[in-house]
Protein backbone atom coordinates (compact mmCIF):
# COMPACT_ATOMS: atom_id res chain seq x y z
CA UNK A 1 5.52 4.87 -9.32
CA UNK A 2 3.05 4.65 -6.32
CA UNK A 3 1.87 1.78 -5.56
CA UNK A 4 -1.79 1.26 -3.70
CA UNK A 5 -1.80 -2.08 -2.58
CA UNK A 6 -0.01 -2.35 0.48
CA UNK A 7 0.95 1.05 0.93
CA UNK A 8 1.68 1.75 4.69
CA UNK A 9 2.15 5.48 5.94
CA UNK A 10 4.93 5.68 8.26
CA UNK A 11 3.14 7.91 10.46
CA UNK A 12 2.93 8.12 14.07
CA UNK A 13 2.84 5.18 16.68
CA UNK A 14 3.47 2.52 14.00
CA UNK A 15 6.46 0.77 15.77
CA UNK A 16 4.84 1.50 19.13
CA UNK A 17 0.88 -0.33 18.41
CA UNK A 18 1.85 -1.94 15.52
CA UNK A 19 3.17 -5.43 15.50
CA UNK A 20 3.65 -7.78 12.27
CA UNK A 21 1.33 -11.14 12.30
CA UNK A 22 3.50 -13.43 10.47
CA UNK A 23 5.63 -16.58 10.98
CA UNK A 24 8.24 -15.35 12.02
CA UNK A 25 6.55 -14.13 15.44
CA UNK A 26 6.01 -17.77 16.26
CA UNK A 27 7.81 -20.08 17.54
CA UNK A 28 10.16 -22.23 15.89
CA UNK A 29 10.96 -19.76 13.31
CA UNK A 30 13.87 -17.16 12.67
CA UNK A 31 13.64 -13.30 13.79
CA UNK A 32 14.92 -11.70 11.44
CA UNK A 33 28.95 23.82 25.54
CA UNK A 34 26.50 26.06 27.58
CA UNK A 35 28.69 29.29 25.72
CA UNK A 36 31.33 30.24 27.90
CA UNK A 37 30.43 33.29 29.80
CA UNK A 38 32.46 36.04 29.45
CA UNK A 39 34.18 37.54 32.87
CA UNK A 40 34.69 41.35 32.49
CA UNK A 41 36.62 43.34 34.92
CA UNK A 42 35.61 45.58 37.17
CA UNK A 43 35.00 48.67 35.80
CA UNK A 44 35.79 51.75 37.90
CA UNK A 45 34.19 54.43 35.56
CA UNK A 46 31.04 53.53 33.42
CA UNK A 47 32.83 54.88 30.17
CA UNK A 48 35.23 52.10 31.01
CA UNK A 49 32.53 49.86 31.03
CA UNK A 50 31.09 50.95 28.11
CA UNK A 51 34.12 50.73 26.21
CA UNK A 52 34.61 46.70 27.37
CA UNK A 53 30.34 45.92 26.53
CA UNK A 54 31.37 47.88 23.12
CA UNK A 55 34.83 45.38 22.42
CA UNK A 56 32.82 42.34 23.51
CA UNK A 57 30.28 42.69 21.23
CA UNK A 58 32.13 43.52 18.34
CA UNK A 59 33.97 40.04 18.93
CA UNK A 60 30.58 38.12 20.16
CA UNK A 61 28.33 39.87 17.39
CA UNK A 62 25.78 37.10 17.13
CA UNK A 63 25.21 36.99 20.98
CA UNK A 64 24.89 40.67 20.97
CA UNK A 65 22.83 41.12 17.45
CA UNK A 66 19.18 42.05 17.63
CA UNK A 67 16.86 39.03 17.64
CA UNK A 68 14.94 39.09 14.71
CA UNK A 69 12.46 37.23 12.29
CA UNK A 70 13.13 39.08 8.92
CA UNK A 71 16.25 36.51 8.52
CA UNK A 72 13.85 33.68 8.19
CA UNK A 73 10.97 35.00 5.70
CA UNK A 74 10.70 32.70 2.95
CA UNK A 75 10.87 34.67 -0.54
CA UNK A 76 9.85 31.71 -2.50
CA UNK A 77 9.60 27.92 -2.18
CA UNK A 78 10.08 26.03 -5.60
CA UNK A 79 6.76 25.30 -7.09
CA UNK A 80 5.11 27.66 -5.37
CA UNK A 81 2.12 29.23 -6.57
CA UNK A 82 1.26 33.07 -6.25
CA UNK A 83 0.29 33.98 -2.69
CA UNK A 84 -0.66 37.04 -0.44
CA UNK A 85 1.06 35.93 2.62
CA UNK A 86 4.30 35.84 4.57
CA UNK A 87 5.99 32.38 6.00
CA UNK A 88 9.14 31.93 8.08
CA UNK A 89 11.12 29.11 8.46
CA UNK A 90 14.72 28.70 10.26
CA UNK A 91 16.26 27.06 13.54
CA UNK A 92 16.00 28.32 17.21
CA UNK A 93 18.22 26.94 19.77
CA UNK A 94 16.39 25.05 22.74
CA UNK A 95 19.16 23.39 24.54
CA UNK A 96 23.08 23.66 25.33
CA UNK A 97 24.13 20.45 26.87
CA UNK A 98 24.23 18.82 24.54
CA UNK A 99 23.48 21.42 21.82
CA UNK A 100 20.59 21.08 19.95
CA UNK A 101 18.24 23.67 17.62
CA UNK A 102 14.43 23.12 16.45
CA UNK A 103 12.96 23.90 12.95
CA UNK A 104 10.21 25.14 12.61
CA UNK A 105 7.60 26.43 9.72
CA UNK A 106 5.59 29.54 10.63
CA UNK A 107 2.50 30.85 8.10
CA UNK A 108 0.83 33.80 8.80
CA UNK A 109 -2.97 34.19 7.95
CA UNK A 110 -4.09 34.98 4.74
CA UNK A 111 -6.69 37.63 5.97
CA UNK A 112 -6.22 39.59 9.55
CA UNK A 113 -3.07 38.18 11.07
CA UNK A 114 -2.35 41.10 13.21
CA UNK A 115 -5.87 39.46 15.12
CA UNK A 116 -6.50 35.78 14.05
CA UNK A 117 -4.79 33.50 16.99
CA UNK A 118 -1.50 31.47 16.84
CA UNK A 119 -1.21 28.33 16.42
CA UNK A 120 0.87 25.55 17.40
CA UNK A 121 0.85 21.88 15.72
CA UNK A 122 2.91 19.01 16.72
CA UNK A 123 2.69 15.53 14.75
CA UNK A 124 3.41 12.82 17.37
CA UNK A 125 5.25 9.69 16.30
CA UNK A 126 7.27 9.40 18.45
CA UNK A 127 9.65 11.29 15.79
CA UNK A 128 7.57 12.44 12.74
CA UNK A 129 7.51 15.51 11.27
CA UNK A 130 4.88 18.73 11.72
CA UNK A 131 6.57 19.75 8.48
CA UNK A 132 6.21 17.02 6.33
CA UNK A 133 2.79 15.62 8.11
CA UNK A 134 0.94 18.64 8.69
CA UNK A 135 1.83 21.32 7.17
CA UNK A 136 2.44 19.71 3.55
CA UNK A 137 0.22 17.11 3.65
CA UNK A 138 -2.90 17.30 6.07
CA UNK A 139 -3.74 21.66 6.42
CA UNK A 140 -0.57 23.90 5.60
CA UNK A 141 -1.06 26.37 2.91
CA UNK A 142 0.45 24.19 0.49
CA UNK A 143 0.02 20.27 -0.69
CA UNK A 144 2.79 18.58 -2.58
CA UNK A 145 1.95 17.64 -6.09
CA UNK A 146 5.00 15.99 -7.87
CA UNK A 147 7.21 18.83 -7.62
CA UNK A 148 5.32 21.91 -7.20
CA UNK A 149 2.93 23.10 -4.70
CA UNK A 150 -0.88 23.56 -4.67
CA UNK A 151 -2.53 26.16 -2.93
CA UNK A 152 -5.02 25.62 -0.04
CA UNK A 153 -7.66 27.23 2.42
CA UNK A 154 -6.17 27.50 6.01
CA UNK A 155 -7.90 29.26 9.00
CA UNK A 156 -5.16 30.83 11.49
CA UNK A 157 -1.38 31.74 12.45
CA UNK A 158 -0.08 28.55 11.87
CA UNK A 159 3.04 27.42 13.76
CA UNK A 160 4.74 23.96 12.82
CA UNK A 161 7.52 22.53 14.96
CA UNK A 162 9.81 19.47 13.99
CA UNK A 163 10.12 18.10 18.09
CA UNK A 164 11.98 16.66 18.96
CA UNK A 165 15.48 16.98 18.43
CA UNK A 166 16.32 14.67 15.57
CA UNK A 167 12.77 15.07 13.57
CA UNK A 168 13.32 16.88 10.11
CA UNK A 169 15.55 18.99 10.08
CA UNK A 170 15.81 19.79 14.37
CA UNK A 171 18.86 18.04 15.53
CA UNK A 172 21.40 17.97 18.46
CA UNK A 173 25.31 18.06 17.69
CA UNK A 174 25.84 14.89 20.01
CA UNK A 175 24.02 12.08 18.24
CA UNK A 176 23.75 10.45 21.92
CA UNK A 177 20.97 12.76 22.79
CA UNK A 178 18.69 10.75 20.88
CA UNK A 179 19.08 7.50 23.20
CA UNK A 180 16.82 8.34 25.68
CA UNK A 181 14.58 11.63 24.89
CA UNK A 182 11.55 11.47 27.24
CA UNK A 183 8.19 12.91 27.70
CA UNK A 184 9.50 15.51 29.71
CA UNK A 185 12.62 16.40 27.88
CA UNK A 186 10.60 17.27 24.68
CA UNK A 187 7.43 19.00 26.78
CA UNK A 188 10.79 21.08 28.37
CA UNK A 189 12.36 21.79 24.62
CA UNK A 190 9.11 22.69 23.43
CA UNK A 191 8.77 25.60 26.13
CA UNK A 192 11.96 26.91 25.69
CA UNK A 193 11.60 26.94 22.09
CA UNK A 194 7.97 29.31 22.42
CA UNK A 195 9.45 31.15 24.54
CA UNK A 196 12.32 31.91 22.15
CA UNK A 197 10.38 31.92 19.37
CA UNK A 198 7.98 35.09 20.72
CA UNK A 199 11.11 36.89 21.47
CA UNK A 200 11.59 36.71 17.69
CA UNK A 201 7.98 37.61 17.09
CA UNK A 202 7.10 39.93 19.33
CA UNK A 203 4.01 40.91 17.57
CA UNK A 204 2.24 37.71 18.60
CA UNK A 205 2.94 37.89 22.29
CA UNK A 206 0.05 38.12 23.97
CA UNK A 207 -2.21 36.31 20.80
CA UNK A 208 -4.51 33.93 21.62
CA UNK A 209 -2.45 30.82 21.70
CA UNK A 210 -3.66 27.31 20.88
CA UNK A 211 -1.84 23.80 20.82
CA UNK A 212 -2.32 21.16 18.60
CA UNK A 213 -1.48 17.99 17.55
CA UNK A 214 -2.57 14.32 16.70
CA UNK A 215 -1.58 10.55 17.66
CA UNK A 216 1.43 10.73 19.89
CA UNK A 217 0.58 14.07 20.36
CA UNK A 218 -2.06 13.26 22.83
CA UNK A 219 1.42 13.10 24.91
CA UNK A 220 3.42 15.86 23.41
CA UNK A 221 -0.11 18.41 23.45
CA UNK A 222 -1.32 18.28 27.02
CA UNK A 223 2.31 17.69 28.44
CA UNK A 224 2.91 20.74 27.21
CA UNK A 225 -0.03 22.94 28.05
CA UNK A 226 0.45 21.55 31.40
CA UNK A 227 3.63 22.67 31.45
CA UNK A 228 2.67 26.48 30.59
CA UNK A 229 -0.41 26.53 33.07
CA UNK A 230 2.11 25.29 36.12
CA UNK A 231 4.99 27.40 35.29
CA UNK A 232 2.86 30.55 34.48
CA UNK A 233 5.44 32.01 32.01
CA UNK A 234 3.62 34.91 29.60
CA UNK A 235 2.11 32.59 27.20
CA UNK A 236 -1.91 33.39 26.44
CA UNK A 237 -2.51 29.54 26.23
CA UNK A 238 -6.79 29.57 25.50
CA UNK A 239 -7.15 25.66 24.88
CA UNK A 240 -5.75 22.54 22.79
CA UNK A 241 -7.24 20.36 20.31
CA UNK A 242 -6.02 16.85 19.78
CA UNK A 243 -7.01 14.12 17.21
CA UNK A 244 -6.79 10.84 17.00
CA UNK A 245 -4.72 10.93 20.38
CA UNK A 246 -2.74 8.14 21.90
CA UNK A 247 -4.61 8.95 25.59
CA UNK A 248 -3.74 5.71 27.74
CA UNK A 249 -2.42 3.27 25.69
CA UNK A 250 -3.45 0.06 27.65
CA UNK A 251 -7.15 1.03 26.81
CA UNK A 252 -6.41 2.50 23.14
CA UNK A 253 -4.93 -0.35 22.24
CA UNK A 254 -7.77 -3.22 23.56
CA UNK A 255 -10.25 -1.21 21.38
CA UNK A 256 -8.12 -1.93 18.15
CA UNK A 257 -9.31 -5.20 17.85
CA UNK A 258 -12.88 -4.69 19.01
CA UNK A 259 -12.78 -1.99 15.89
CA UNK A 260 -11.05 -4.46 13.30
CA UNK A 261 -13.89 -7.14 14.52
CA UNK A 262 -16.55 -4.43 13.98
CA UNK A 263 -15.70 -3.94 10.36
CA UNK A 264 -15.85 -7.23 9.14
CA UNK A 265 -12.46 -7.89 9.85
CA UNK A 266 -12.27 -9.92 12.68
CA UNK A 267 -14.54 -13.28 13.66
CA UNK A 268 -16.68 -13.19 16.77
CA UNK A 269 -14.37 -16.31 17.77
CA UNK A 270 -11.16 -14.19 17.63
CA UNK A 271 -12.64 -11.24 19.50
CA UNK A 272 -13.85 -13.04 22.13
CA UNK A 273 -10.34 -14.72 22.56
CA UNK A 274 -8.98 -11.19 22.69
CA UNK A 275 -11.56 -10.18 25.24
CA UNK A 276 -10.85 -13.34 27.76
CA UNK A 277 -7.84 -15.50 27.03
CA UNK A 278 -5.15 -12.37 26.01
CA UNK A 279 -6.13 -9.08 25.19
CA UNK A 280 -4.05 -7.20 22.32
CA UNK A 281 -1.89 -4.82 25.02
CA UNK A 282 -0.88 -8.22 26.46
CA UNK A 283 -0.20 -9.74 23.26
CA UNK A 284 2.01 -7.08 22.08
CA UNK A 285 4.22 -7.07 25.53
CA UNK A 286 4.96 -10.42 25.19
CA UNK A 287 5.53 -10.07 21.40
CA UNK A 288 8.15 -7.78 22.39
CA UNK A 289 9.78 -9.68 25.06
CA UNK A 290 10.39 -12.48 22.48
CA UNK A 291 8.17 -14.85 25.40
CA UNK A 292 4.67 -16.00 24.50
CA UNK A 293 3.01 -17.58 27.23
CA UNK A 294 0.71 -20.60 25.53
CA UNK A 295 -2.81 -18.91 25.67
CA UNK A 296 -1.41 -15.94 23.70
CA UNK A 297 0.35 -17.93 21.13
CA UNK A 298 -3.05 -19.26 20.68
CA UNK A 299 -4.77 -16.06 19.86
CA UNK A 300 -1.78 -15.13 18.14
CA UNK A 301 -2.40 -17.71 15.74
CA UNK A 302 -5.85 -17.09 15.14
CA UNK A 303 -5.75 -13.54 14.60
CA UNK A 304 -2.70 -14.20 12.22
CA UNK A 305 -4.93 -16.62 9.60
CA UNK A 306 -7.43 -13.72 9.64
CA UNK A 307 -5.31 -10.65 9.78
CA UNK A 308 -3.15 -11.83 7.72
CA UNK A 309 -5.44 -11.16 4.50
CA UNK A 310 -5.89 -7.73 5.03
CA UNK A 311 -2.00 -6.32 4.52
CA UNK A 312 -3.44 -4.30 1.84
CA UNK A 313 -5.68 -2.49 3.85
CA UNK A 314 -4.04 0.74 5.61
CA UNK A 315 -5.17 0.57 9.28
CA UNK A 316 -4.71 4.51 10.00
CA UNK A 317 -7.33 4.67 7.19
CA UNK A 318 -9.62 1.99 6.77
CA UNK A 319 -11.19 2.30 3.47
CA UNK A 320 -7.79 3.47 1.03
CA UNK A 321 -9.66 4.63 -1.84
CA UNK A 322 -9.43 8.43 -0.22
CA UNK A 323 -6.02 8.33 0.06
CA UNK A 324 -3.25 9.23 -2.07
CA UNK A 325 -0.68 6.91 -2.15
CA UNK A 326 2.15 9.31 -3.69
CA UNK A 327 1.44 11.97 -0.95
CA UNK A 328 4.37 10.94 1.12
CA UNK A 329 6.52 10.16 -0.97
CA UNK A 330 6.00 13.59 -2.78
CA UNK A 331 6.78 15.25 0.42
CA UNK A 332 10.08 13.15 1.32
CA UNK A 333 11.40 13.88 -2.17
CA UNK A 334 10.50 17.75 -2.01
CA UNK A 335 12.34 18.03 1.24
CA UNK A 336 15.43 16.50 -0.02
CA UNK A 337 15.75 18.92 -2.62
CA UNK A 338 18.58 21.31 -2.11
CA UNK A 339 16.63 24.28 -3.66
CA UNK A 340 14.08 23.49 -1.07
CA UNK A 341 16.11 23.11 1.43
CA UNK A 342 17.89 26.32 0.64
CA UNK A 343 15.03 28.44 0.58
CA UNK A 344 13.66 27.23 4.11
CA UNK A 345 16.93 27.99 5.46
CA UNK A 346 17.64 24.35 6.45
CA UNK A 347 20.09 21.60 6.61
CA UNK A 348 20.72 18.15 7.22
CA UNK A 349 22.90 17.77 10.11
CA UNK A 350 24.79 14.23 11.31
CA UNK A 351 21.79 12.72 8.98
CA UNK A 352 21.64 11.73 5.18
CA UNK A 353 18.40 12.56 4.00
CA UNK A 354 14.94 14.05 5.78
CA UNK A 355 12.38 11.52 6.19
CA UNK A 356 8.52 12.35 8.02
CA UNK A 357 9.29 10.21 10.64
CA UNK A 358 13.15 9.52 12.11
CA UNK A 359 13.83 5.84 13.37
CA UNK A 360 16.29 6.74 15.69
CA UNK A 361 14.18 8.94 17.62
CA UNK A 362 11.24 6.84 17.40
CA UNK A 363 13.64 3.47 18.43
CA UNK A 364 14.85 5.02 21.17
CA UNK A 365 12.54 7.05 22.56
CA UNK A 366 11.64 6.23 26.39
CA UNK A 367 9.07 3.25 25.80
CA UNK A 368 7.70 3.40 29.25
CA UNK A 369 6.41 6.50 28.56
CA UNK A 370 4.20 5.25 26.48
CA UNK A 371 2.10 3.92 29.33
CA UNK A 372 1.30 6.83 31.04
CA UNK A 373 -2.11 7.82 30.82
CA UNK A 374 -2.92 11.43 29.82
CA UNK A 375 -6.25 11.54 30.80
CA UNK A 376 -5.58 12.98 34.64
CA UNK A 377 -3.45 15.57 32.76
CA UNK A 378 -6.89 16.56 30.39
CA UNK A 379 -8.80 16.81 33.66
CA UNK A 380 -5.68 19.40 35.13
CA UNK A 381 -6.22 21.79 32.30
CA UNK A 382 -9.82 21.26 31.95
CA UNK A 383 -10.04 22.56 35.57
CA UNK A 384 -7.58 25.15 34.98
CA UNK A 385 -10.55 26.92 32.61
CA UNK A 386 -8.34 25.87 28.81
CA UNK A 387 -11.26 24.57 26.54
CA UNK A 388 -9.72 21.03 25.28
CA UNK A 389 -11.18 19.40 22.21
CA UNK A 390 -10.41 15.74 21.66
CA UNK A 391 -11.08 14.79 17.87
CA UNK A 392 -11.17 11.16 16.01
CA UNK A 393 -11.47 10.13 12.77
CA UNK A 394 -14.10 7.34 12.24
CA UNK A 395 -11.64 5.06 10.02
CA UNK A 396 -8.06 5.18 11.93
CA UNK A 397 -8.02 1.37 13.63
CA UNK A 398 -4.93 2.55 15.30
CA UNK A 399 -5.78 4.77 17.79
CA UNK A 400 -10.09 3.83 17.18
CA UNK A 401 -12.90 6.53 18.17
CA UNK A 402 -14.40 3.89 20.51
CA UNK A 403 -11.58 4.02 23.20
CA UNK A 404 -11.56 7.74 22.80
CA UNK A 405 -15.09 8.46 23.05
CA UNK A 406 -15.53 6.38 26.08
CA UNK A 407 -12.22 7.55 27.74
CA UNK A 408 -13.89 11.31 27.30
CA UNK A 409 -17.07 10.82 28.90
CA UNK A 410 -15.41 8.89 31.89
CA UNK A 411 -13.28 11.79 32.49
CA UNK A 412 -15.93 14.44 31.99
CA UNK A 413 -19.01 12.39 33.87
CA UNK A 414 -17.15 10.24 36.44
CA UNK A 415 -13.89 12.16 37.57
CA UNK A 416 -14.68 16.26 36.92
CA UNK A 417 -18.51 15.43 37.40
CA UNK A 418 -19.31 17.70 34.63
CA UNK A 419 -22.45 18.50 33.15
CA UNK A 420 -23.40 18.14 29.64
CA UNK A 421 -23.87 20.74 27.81
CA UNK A 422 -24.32 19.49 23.91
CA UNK A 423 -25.68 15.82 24.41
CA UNK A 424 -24.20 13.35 21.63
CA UNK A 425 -25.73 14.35 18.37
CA UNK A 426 -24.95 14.60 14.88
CA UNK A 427 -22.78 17.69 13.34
CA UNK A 428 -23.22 18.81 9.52
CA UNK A 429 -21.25 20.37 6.44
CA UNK A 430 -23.05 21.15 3.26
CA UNK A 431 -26.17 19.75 4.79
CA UNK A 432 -24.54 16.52 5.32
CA UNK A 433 -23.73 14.47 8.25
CA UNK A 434 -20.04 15.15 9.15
CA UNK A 435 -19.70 13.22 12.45
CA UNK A 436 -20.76 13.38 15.75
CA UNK A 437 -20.14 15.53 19.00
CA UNK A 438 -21.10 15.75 22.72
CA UNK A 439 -19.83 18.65 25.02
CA UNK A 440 -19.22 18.71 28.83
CA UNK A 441 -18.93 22.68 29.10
CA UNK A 442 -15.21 23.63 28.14
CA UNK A 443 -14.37 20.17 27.22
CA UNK A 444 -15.71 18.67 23.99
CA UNK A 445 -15.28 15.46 21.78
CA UNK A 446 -16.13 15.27 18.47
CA UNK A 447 -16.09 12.76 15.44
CA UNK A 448 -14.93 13.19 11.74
CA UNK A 449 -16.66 10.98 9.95
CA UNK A 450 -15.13 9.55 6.87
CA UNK A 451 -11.84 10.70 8.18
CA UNK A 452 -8.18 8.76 9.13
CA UNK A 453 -5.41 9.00 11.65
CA UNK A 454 -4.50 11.88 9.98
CA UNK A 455 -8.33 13.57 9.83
CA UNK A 456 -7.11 16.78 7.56
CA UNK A 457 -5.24 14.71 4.92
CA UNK A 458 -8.48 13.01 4.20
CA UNK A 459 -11.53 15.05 5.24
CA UNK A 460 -9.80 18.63 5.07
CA UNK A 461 -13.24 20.47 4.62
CA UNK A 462 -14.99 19.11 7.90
CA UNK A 463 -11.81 19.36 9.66
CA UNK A 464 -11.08 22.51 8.51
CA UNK A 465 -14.80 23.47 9.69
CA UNK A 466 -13.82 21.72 13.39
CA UNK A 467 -10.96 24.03 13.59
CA UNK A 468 -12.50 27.02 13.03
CA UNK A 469 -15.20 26.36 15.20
CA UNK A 470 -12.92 25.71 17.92
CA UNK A 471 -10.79 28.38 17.81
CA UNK A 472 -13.53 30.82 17.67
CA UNK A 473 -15.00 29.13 20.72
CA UNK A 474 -18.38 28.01 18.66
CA UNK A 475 -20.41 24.56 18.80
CA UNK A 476 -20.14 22.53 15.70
CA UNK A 477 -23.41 22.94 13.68
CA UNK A 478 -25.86 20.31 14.39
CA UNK A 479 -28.77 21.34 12.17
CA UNK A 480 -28.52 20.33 8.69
């Protein structure tokens, strides 16, 4: 049984923003092998040498077997409904030292995949799953109902990665790995794994090629693209789109309680202590180091008589009744079938069960990370001619449209002095208002209204309409 009340998703940047206002946070009360290379000898006649490559491959037959993709087609997933498209799921290797291998989930388009563009999503976290999040849950071809699958409109290639190492079903032989993974160790594994995985596809090298992502992904997105653009490998990267992104997290985080005191949440008394005694990204440092100075103990406790009443309430979505409570746990259960698991060609290594977000990564991932700001990165590949799209849903209090919006026009008015193109307006679906948008030229921001942290699980016909607009380079409607 699923219960509604107090039903928390364990999605993205919980452990990071996300601190528990209760007693026991004041004082007084208890806490609870790179592969060996092969040396040949000389070989004085080419036959000779022929004869050796012939020998070695016959003993090394995986290194020497053609790479290909038709290993990795899914017949059939249990539950699955009829469908008139191929999907591929399997493991590609990204690292030897220590060894580790990515999954991933690839869907080809239901109409014209030989010309629709690629792409790539990535669910942040740190250390929750593009599987589980968003390709069975927020815009995959499939949603988990129970235990089958129900069919659903998507609009492209679609290219889910578990990153990384340790997420799902990607994992590294030496458990140690996961003590430390960085912003640049996953933005590195990420590479190497697209540039592995188009040697497998070779049909979609040269696609248009798009990267995608929400929450922590406004790290894992732009580090990424950045990444491509500087080391100009053969990648046709034409933009990114991220939603609900963790940008800078000191600012992010000091709008979450202006948002919970804009909904009726939060007294003008407690906001204004936020604003000038100890604002929330202060709060939560101290929090962490276990050492409250006296002024923040004092907000502490007011915030905790008020914020205390509204456990119920889901604070990546703000109103619950849109939200299925059993979606998550329909997915973790699915993916810890061994029929399922059997038929995408995975495995649980070093690790019991799968889970849409791993604590080990997510415990140990390199916290100070978290602090640097993205936004100079957005303003690289704006520059560098990618069209970025930066998306929020009105209802996530976690990562709040207000820091976002703001921290978009700075960037686009104050540091790349651009000019606006699309001033901030309404945009509609079936005649209705569906949020709101302003563009700056090739960079664009755009609201979801009635939508969550996770915009597609909730509002999966406007975001689906977002999407598509931006991958086919269009302005959102903004006549009714």
């Amino acid at each position: 049984m699923c219960l509604l009340t107090g039903t928390k998703s364990r999605h993205a940047l919980s452990p990071f923003f996300s601190v528990s206002i209760d007693s026991n946070l004041l004082p007084g009360s208890k806490s609870k092998a790179r592969n060996q290379q092969l040396t040949h000898p000389q070989a004085i006649m080419s036959q000779t040498w022929l004869i050796l490559t012939v020998i070695t491959c016959s003993i090394l037959m995986q290194a020497c077997k053609p790479v290909t993709s038709l290993s990795d087609r899914i017949v059939s997933l249990p539950g699955q409904p009829s469908i008139n498209f191929s999907h591929y799921s399997g493991y590609i290797t990204v690292g030897d030292y220590p060894p580790r291998a990515f999954f991933y989930y690839f869907v080809e388009a239901e109409t014209s995949p030989d010309s629709k563009p690629l792409v790539l999503w990535l669910t942040g976290g740190p250390g929750c799953s593009s599987l589980g999040y968003g390709a069975f849950i927020e815009h995959g071809p499939f949603k988990v109902k129970g235990v089958d699958l129900v069919k659903r409109d998507y609009m492209a290639n679609l290219l889910y990665l578990e990153s990384p190492a340790g997420v799902g079903f990607s994992y590294s032989t030496n458990q140690s790995f996961y003590k430390g993974i960085t912003d640049n160790i996953t933005a590195q594994d990420n590479l190497v794994f697209l540039q592995r995985w188009f040697t497998k596809y070779p049909q979609y090298e040269g696609r248009d090629f798009f990267i995608t992502g929400e929450s922590y992904g406004g790290h894992y997105v732009p580090e990424l693209a950045r990444l491509i653009v500087q080391s100009k490998v053969e990648i046709n990267l034409k933009g990114i789109a991220i939603g609900n992104p963790l940008l800078d997290y000191e600012f992010d985080t000091n709008t979450m309680t202006t948002f919970y005191w804009s909904h009726g949440m939060m007294s003008d008394q407690t906001e204004l202590l936020f604003q000038n005694v100890c604002n929330y990204t202060r709060l939560l440092r101290e929090i962490r180091s276990r050492n409250l100075t006296s002024e923040c103990l004092e907000v502490l406790k007011e915030a905790a008589k008020e914020l205390n009443d509204t456990n119920a309430i889901d604070k990546y979505n703000n109103f619950l009744e849109t939200k299925d409570p059993c979606e998550e746990q329909d997915v973790i259960k699915y993916f810890n079938r061994k029929d399922v698991q059997d038929a995408l060609h995975a495995k649980l290594v070093a690790v019991g069960h799968w889970n849409t977000c791993s604590d080990d990564v997510n415990k140990n991932y390199r916290f100070e990370d978290l602090y640097i700001s993205m936004i100079p990165v957005l303003g690289e590949l704006v520059k560098s001619g990618l069209r970025v799209l930066v998306y929020s849903g009105d209802l996530d209090a976690v990562v709040p449209f207000l820091g976002t919006r703001t921290m978009v026009d700075a960037l686009a008015t104050n540091v790349l002095k651009l000019n606006t193109t699309l001033s901030y307006r309404a945009w509609f679906d079936s005649k209705r208002v569906a949020g709101y948008t302003q563009e700056y030229g090739n960079l664009a921001f755009a609201i979801i209204r009635g939508a969550s942290h996770t915009a597609p699980a909730t509002q999966p016909e406007r975001s689906l309409q977002l999407f598509t607009s931006f991958l086919e380079g269009k302005s959102l409607p903004t006549n009714p």
